[in-house]
Protein backbone atom coordinates (compact mmCIF):
# COMPACT_ATOMS: atom_id res chain seq x y z
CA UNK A 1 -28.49 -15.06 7.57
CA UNK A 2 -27.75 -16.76 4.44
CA UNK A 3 -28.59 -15.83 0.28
CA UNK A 4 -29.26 -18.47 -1.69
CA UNK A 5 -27.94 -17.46 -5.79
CA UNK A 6 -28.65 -19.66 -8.42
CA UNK A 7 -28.60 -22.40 -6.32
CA UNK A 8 -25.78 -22.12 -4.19
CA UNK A 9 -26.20 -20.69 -1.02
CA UNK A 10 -24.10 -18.00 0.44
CA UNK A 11 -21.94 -18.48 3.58
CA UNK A 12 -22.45 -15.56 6.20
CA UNK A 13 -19.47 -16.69 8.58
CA UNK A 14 -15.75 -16.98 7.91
CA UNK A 15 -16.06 -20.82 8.86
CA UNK A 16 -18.97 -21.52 6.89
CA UNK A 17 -16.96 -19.67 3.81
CA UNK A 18 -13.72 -22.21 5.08
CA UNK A 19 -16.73 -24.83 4.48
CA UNK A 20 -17.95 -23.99 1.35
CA UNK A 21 -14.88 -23.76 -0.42
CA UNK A 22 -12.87 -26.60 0.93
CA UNK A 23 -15.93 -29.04 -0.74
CA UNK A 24 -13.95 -29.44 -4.59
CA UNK A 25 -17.34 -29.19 -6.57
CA UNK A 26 -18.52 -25.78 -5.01
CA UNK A 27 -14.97 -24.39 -6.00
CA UNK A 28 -15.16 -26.13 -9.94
CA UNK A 29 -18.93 -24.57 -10.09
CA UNK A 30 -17.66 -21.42 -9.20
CA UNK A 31 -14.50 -21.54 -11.45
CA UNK A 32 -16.49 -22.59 -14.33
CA UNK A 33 -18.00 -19.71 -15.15
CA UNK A 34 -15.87 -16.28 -16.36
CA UNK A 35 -16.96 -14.07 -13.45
CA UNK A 36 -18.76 -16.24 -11.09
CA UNK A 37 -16.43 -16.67 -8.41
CA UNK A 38 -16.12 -12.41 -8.65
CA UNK A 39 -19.83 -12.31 -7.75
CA UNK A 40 -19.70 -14.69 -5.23
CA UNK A 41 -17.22 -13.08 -3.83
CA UNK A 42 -19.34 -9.72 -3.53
CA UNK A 43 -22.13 -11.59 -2.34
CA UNK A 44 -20.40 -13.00 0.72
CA UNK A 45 -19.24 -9.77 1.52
CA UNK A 46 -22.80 -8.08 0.93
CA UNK A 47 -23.90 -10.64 3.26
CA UNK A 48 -21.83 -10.48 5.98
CA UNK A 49 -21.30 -6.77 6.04
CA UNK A 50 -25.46 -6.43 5.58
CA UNK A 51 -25.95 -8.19 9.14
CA UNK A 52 -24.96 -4.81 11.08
CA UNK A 53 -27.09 -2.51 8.28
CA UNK A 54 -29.03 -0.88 11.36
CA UNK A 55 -26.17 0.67 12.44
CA UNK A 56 -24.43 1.99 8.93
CA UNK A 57 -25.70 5.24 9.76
CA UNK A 58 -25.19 5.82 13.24
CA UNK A 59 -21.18 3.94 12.45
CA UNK A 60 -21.13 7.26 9.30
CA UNK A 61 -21.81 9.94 11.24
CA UNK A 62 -20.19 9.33 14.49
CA UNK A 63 -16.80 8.07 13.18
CA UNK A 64 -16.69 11.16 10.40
CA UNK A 65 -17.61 13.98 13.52
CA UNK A 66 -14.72 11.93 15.89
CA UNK A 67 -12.13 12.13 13.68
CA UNK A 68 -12.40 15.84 12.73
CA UNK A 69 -12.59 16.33 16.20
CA UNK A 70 -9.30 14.57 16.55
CA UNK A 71 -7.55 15.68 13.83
CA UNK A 72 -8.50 19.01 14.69
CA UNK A 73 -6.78 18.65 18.33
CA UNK A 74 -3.94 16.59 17.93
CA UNK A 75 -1.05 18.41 18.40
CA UNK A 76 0.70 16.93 21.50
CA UNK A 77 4.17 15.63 21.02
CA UNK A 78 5.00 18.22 18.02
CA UNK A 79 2.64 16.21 15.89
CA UNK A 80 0.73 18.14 13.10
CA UNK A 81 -3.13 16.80 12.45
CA UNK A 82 -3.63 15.92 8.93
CA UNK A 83 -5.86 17.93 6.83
CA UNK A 84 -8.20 15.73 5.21
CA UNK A 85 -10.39 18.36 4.45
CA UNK A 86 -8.06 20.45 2.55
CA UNK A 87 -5.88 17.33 1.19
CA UNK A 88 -8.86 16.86 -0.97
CA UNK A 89 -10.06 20.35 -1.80
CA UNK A 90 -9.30 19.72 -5.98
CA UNK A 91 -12.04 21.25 -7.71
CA UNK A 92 -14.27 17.76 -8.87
CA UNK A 93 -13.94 18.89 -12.53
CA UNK A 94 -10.15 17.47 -12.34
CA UNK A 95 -10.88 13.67 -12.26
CA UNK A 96 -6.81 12.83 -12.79
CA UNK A 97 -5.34 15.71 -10.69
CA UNK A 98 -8.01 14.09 -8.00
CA UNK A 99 -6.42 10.68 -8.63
CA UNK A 100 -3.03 11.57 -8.71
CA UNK A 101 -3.55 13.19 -5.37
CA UNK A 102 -4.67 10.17 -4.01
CA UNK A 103 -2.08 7.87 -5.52
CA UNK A 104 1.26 10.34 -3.74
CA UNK A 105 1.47 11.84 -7.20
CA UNK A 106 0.83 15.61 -8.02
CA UNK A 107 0.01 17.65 -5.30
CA UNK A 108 -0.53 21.54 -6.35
CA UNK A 109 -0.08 22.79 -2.75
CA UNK A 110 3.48 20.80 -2.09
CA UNK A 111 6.81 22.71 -1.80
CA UNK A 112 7.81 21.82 -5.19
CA UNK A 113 4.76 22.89 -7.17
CA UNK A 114 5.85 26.92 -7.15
CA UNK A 115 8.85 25.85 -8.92
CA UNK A 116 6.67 23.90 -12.01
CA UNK A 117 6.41 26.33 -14.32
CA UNK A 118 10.46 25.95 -14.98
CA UNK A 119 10.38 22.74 -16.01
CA UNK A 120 8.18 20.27 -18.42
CA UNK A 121 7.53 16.64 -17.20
CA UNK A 122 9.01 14.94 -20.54
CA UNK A 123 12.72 16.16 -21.10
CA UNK A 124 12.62 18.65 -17.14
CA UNK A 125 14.49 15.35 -15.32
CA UNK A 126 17.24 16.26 -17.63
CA UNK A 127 17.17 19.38 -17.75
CA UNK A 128 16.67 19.98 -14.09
CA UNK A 129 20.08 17.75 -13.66
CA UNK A 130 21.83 19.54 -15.95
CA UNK A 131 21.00 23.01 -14.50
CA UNK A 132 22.43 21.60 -11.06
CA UNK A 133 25.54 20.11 -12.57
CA UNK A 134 28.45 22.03 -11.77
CA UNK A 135 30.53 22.08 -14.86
CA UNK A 136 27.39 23.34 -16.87
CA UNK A 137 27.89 26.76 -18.47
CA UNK A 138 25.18 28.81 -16.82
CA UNK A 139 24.21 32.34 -17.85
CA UNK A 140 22.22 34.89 -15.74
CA UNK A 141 18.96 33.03 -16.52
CA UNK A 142 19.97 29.85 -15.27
CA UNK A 143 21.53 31.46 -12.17
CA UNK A 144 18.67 33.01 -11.65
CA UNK A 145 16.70 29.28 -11.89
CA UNK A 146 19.20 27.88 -10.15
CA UNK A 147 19.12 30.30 -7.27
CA UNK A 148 15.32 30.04 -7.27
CA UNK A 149 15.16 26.57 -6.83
CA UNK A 150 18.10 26.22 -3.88
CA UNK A 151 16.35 28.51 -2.31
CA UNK A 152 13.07 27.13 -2.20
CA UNK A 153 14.32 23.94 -0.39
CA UNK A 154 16.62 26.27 1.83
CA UNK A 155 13.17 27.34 2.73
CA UNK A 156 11.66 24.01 4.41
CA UNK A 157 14.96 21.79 4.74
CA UNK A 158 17.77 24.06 5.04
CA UNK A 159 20.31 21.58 6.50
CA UNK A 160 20.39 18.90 4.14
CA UNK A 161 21.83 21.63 1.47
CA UNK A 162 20.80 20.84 -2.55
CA UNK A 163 18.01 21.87 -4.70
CA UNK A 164 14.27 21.74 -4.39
CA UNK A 165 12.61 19.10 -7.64
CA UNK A 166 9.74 20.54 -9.11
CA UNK A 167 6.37 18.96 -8.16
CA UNK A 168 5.50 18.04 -11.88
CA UNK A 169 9.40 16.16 -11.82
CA UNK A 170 8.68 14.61 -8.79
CA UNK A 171 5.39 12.83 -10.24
CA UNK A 172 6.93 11.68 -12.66
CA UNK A 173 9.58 9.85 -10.73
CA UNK A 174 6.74 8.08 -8.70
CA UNK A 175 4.59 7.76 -11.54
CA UNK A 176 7.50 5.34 -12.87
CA UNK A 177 7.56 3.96 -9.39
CA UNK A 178 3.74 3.07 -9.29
CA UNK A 179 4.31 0.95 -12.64
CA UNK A 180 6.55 -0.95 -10.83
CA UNK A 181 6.08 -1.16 -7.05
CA UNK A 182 3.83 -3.68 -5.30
CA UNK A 183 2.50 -1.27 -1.99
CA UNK A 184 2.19 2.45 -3.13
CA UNK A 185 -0.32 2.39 -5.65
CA UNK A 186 -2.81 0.13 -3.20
CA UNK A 187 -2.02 1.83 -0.23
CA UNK A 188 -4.03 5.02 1.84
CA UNK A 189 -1.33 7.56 0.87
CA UNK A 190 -1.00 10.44 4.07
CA UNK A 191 0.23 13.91 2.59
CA UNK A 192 2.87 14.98 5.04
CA UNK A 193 3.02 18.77 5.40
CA UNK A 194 5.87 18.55 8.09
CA UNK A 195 8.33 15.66 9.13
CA UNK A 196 6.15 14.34 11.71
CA UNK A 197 2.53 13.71 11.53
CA UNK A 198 -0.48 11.77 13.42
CA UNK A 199 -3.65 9.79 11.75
CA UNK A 200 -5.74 8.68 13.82
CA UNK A 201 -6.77 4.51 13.71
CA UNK A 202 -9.67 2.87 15.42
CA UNK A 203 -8.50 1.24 18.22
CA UNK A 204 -10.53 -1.90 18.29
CA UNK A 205 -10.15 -5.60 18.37
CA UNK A 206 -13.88 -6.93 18.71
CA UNK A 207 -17.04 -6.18 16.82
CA UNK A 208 -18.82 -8.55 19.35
CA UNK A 209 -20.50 -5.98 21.42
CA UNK A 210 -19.41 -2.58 19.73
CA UNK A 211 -17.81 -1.64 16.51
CA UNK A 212 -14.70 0.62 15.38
CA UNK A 213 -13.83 0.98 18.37
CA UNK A 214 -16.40 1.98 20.60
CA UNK A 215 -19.72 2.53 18.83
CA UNK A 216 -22.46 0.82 20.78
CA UNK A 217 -25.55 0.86 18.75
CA UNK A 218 -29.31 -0.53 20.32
CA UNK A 219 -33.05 -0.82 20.24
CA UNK A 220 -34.78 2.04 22.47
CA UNK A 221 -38.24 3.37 23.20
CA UNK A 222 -38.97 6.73 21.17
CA UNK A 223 -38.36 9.33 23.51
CA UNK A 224 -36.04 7.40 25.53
CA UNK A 225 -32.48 8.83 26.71
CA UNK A 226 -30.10 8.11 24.56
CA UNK A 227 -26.77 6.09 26.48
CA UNK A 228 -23.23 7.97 26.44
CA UNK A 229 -20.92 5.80 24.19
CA UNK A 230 -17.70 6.70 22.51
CA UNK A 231 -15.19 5.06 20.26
CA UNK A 232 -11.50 4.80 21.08
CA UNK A 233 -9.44 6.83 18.55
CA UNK A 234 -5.24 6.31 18.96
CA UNK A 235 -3.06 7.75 16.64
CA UNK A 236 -0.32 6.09 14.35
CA UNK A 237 2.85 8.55 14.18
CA UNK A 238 4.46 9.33 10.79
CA UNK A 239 7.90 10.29 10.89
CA UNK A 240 9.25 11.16 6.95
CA UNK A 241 12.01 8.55 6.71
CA UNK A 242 15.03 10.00 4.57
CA UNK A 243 15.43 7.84 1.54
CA UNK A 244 19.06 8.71 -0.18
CA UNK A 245 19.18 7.42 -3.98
CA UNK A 246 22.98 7.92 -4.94
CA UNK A 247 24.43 7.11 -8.41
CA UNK A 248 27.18 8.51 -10.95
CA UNK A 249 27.30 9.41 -14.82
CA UNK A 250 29.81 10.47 -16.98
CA UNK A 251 30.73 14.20 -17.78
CA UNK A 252 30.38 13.34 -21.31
CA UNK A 253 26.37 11.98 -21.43
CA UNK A 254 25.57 15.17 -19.19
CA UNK A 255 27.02 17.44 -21.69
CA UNK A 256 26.40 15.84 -24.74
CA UNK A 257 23.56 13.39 -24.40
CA UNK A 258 20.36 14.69 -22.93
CA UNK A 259 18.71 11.83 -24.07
CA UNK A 260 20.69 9.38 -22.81
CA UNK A 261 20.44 11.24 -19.53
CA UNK A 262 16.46 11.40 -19.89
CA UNK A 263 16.39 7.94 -20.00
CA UNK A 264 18.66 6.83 -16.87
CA UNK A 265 17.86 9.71 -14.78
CA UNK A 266 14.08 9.86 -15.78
CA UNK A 267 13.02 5.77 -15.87
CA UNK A 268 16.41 3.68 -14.24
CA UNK A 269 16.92 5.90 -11.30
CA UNK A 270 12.85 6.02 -10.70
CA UNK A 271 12.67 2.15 -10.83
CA UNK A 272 15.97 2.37 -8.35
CA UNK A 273 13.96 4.18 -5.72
CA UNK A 274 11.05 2.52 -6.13
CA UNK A 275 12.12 -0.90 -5.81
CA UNK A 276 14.09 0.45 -2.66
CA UNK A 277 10.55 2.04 -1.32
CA UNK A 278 8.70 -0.85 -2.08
CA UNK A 279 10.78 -3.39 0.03
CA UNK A 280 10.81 -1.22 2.88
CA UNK A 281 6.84 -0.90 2.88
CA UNK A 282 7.14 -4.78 2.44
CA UNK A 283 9.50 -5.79 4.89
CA UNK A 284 11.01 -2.85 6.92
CA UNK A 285 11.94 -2.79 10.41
CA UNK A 286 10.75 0.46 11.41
CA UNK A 287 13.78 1.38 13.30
CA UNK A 288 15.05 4.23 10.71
CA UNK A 289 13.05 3.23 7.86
CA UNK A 290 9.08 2.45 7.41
CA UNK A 291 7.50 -1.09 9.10
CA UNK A 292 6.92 -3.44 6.63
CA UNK A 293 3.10 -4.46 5.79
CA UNK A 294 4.33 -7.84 5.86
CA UNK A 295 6.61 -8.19 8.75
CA UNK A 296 5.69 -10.94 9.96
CA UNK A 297 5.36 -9.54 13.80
CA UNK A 298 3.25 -7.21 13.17
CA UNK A 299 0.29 -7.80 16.15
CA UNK A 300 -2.11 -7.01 13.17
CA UNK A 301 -1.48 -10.08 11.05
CA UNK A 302 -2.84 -13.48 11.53
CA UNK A 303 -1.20 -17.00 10.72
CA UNK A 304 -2.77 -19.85 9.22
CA UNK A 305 -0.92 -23.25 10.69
CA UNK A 306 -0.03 -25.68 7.96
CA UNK A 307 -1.92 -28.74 7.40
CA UNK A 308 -1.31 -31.83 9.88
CA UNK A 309 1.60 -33.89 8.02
CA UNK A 310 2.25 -31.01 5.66
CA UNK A 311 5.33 -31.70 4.19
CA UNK A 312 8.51 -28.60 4.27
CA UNK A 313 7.83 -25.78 1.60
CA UNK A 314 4.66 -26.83 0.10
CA UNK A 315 1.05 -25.38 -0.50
CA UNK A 316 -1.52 -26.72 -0.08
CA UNK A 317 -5.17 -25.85 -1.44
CA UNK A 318 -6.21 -26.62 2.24
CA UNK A 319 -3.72 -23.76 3.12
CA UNK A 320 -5.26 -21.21 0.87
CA UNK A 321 -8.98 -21.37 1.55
CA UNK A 322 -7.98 -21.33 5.10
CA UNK A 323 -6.35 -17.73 4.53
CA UNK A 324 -8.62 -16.76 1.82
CA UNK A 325 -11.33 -17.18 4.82
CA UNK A 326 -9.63 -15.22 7.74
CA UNK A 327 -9.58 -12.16 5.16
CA UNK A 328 -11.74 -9.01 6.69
CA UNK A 329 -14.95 -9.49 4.34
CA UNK A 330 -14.84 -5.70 3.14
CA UNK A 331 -11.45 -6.56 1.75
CA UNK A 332 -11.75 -9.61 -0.26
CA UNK A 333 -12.13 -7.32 -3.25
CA UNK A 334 -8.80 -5.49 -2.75
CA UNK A 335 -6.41 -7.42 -1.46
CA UNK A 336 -3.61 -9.39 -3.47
CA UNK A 337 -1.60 -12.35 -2.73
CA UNK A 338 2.01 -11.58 -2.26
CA UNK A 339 4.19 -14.52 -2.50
CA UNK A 340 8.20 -15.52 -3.14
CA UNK A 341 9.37 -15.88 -6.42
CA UNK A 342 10.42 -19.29 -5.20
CA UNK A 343 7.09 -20.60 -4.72
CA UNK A 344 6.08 -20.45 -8.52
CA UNK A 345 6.34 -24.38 -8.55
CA UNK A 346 4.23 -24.84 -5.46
CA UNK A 347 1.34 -22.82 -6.98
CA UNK A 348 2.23 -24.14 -10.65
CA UNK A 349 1.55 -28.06 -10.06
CA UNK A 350 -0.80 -27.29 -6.85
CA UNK A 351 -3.67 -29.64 -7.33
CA UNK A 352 -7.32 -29.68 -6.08
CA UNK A 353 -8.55 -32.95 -5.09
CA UNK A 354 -11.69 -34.80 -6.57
CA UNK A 355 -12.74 -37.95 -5.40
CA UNK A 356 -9.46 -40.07 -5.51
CA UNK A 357 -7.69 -38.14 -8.31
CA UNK A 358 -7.18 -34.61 -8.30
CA UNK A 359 -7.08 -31.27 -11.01
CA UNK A 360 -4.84 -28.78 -11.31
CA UNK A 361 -5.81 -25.88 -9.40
CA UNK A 362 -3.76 -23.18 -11.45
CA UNK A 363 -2.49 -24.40 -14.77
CA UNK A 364 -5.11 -26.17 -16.64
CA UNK A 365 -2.23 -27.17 -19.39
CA UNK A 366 1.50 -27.04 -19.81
CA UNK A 367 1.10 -24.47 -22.76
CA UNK A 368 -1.33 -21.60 -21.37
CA UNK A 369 -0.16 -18.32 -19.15
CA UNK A 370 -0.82 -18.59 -15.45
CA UNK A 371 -3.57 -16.88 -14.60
CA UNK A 372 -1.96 -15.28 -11.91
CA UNK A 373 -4.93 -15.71 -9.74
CA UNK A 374 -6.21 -17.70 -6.65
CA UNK A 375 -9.33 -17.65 -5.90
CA UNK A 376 -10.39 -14.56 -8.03
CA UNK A 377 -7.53 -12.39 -6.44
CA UNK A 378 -3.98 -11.57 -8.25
CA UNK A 379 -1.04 -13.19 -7.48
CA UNK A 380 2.10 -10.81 -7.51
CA UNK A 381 5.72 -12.86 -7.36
CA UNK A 382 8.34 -10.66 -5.97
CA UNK A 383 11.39 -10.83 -4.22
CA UNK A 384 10.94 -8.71 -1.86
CA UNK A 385 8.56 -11.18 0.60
CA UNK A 386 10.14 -11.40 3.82
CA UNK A 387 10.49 -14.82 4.06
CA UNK A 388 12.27 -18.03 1.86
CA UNK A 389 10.23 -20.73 1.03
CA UNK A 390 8.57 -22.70 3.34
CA UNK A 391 9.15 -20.22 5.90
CA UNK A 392 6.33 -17.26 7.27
CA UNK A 393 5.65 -14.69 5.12
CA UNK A 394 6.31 -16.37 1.50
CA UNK A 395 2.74 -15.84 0.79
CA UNK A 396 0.67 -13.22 2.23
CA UNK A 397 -3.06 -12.15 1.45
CA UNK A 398 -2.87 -8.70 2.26
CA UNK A 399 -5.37 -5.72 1.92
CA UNK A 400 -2.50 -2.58 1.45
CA UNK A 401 -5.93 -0.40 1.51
CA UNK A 402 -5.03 -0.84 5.76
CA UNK A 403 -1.28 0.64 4.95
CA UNK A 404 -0.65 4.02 5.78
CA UNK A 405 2.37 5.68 2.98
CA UNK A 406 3.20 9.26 4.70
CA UNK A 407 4.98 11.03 1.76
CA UNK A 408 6.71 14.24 2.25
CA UNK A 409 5.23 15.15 -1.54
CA UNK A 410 9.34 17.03 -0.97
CA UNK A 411 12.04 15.86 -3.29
CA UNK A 412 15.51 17.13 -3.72
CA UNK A 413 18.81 16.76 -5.81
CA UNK A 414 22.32 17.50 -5.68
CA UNK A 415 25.64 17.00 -7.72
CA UNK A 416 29.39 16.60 -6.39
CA UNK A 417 32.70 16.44 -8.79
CA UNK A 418 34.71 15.43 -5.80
CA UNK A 419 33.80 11.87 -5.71
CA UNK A 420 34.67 10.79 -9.06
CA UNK A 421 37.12 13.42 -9.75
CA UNK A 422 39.60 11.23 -11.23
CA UNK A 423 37.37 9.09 -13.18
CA UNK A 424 35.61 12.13 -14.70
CA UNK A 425 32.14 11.35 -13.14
CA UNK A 426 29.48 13.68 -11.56
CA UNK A 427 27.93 11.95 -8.62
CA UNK A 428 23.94 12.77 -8.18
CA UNK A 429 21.92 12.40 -5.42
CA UNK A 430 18.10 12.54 -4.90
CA UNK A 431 16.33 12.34 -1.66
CA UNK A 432 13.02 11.42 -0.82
CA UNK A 433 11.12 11.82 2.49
CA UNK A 434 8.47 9.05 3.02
CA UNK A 435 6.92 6.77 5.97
CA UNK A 436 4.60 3.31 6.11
CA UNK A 437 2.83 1.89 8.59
CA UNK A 438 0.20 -0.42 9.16
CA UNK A 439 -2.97 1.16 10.12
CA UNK A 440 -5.12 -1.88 11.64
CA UNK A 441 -2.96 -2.68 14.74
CA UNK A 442 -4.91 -5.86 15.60
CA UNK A 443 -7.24 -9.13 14.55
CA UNK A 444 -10.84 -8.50 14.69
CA UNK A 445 -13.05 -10.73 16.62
CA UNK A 446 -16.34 -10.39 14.17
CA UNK A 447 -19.91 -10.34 15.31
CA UNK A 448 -20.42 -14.03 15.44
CA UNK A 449 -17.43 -14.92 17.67
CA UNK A 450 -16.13 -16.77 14.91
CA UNK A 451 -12.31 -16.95 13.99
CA UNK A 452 -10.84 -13.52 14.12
CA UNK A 453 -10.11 -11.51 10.71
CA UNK A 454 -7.72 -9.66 9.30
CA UNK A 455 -6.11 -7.19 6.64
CA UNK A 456 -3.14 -9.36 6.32
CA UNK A 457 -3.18 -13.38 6.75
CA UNK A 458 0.08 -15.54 6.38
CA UNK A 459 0.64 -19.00 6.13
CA UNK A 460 2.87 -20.34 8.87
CA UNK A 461 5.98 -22.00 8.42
CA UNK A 462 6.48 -25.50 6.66
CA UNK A 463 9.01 -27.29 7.75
């Protein structure tokens, strides 16, 4: 099945995409025009996604009764089903609270939430720290506060001692985070109402003769019997990860400089434990702490070989419409290429060749911005990629909306003199409980038995 749009005609298979775009004059038509490579983009996808629309509804309503089946059963191995259902019960006249719930951010029903009407969200970080100091002066009001909030995380995590941060605090720490991290603000974020929960996943590696997982769909007589088919649901277990965010300030800016304090406490320490976050949904082992999106052996992600003769830590335009085209179709909208710092002069002088010259593919001139783009999809340097230069994993297209972020929606602070005694320092902690995962566990063999797909492709190593 193929569209034909303003004379071009639309590829319907991975390798006919790989075609299309490794021929230099479909790519400059497309790049010509503000926009046009967006809506080709959206037509491929249209395309290839519109070759199963006989089965859209049968796919709906069988996956959505499924899961509630499973989430309403799973409780083997201490793990608590997730409530979907109620995660998303926010009356619909609250667009933001809705979309804060879905980023991690404010959650009315989390631990913290009873304890917002102490604080505000623009000068509470302060406040909140110095009502745990312990050299503050604290009369039967604050003792009461103070008492009120120990004891609510007492309540829920009773061993790790220290005080409970107020729901409308602890958005605001993440809401700094989101500016700044790469994974959390594009991933499928999991409330976790205890330490360990399950979500289910799809278990399935082939749409060939059946799709997520099971779902067998076919032509039949009216009247006819219908056949017994089921998909194969697995679970992916969450276990809140303890992430410990440890700094000291002097006596002097708690007592005399709120402001001071607002700022380091309320935007430095934030970026501190987001960056921290970030690089563990990035790159993390697993063992102790999330698994990375991007480690690179993780079954679920699929490597592109280099080009034959490709010279050591070097891109080639060969290299990305190779990756660009083993990108799940339904994602090509959403996902984002991740690459190294250190490959800036890779992409920078990276050329697309015409005839027997060539054009740069990237910088049209040595005065403009980049425009932080391939292929109609940002580019996001970092150095947090798992890999140098030239090695796996220095560029990734990934789709994060196949990441799974469990968050704890818990937060909690504490102070100690002890540390710094001499030095006449107060030593805060803050401690958040989080989890990542990937949630596709495997490549996708699609319909046409073409090359298999996935929510995460990597170019292999150069060298």
């Amino acid at each position: 099945m193929t569209v034909v749009v303003d004379d071009i005609t639309i590829p319907d298979t991975p390798a006919a995409l790989e075609e299309f775009l490794a021929d230099p004059k479909n790519v400059a038509g497309l790049l010509k025009v503000e926009g046009k490579f967006e809506e080709f983009v959206g037509k491929y996808a249209k395309v290839v996604l519109d070759k199963n629309v006989d089965i859209q509804a049968q796919v709906t309503d069988q996956v959505e009764r499924t899961m509630a089946e499973f989430l309403k059963g799973q409780k083997d191995e201490g793990f608590v089903p997730v409530d979907l259902a109620r995660s998303m019960a926010t009356p619909a006249s609250k667009a933001q609270a809705r979309a804060d719930f879905r980023r991690g951010l404010n959650n009315p029903r989390a631990q913290g939430a009873q304890l917002d009407d102490m604080f505000d969200g623009v000068s509470g970080m302060a406040d909140f720290m110095q009502l745990i100091w312990h050299n503050g002066d604290k009369d039967a009001k604050a003792q009461a506060k103070l008492s009120k909030i120990r004891n609510a995380f007492s309540s829920t995590e009773g061993a790790d001692g220290g005080f409970l941060i107020p729901e409308v605090l602890r958005s605001e720490i993440l809401r700094v985070g989101l500016e700044t991290g790469i994974v959390r603000n594009r991933a499928r974020i999991v409330p976790m109402e205890a330490l360990r929960v399950a979500f289910p996943m799809i278990d399935s590696t082939s749409n060939v003769s059946s799709v997520h997982g099971g779902i067998v769909s076919y032509w039949e007589q009216e009247g006819a019997t219908h056949t017994d088919v089921s998909p194969e649901f697995g679970s992916i277990a969450l276990q809140a990860r303890k992430l410990v965010s440890y700094t000291t300030v002097p006596n002097e800016m708690v007592m005399d400089a709120p402001g001071a304090l607002q700022m380091f406490i309320g935007e430095l320490f934030p970026e501190a434990v987001a960056f921290e976050e970030d690089y563990a949904f990035l790159t993390g082992s697993g063992v102790g702490e999330p698994l990375g999106s991007l480690k690179t052996d993780n079954p679920g992600i699929i490597s592109v070989a280099k080009e034959t003769g490709q010279a050591a830590s070097t891109i080639y335009w060969e290299n990305i419409v190779k990756m660009y085209s083993r990108m799940l179709p339904q994602s090509l909208n959403r996902a984002v290429w991740v690459v190294s710092h250190d490959l800036f002069p890779e992409l920078a002088t990276m050329a697309l060749s015409v005839g027997t010259g060539g054009v740069p593919v990237w910088l049209p001139d040595g005065t403009s911005t980049p425009m932080m783009q391939l292929l109609g999809r940002p580019v996001i340097p970092s150095e947090k990629t798992p890999a140098a230069l030239g090695t796996r994993g220095d560029i990734s297209f990934v789709d994060f909306g196949f990441y799974l972020v469990g968050d704890r929606q818990m937060m909690s602070a504490s102070s100690s003199p002890h540390v710094n005694f001499t030095s006449d320092k107060t030593a805060f902690k803050i401690i958040n409980r989080c989890d990542g995962r990937p949630w596709l566990q495997s490549p996708i063999t699609p319909r046409n038995q073409g090359s298999t797909l996935g929510y995460c492709v990597q170019l292999d190593t150069r060298a």
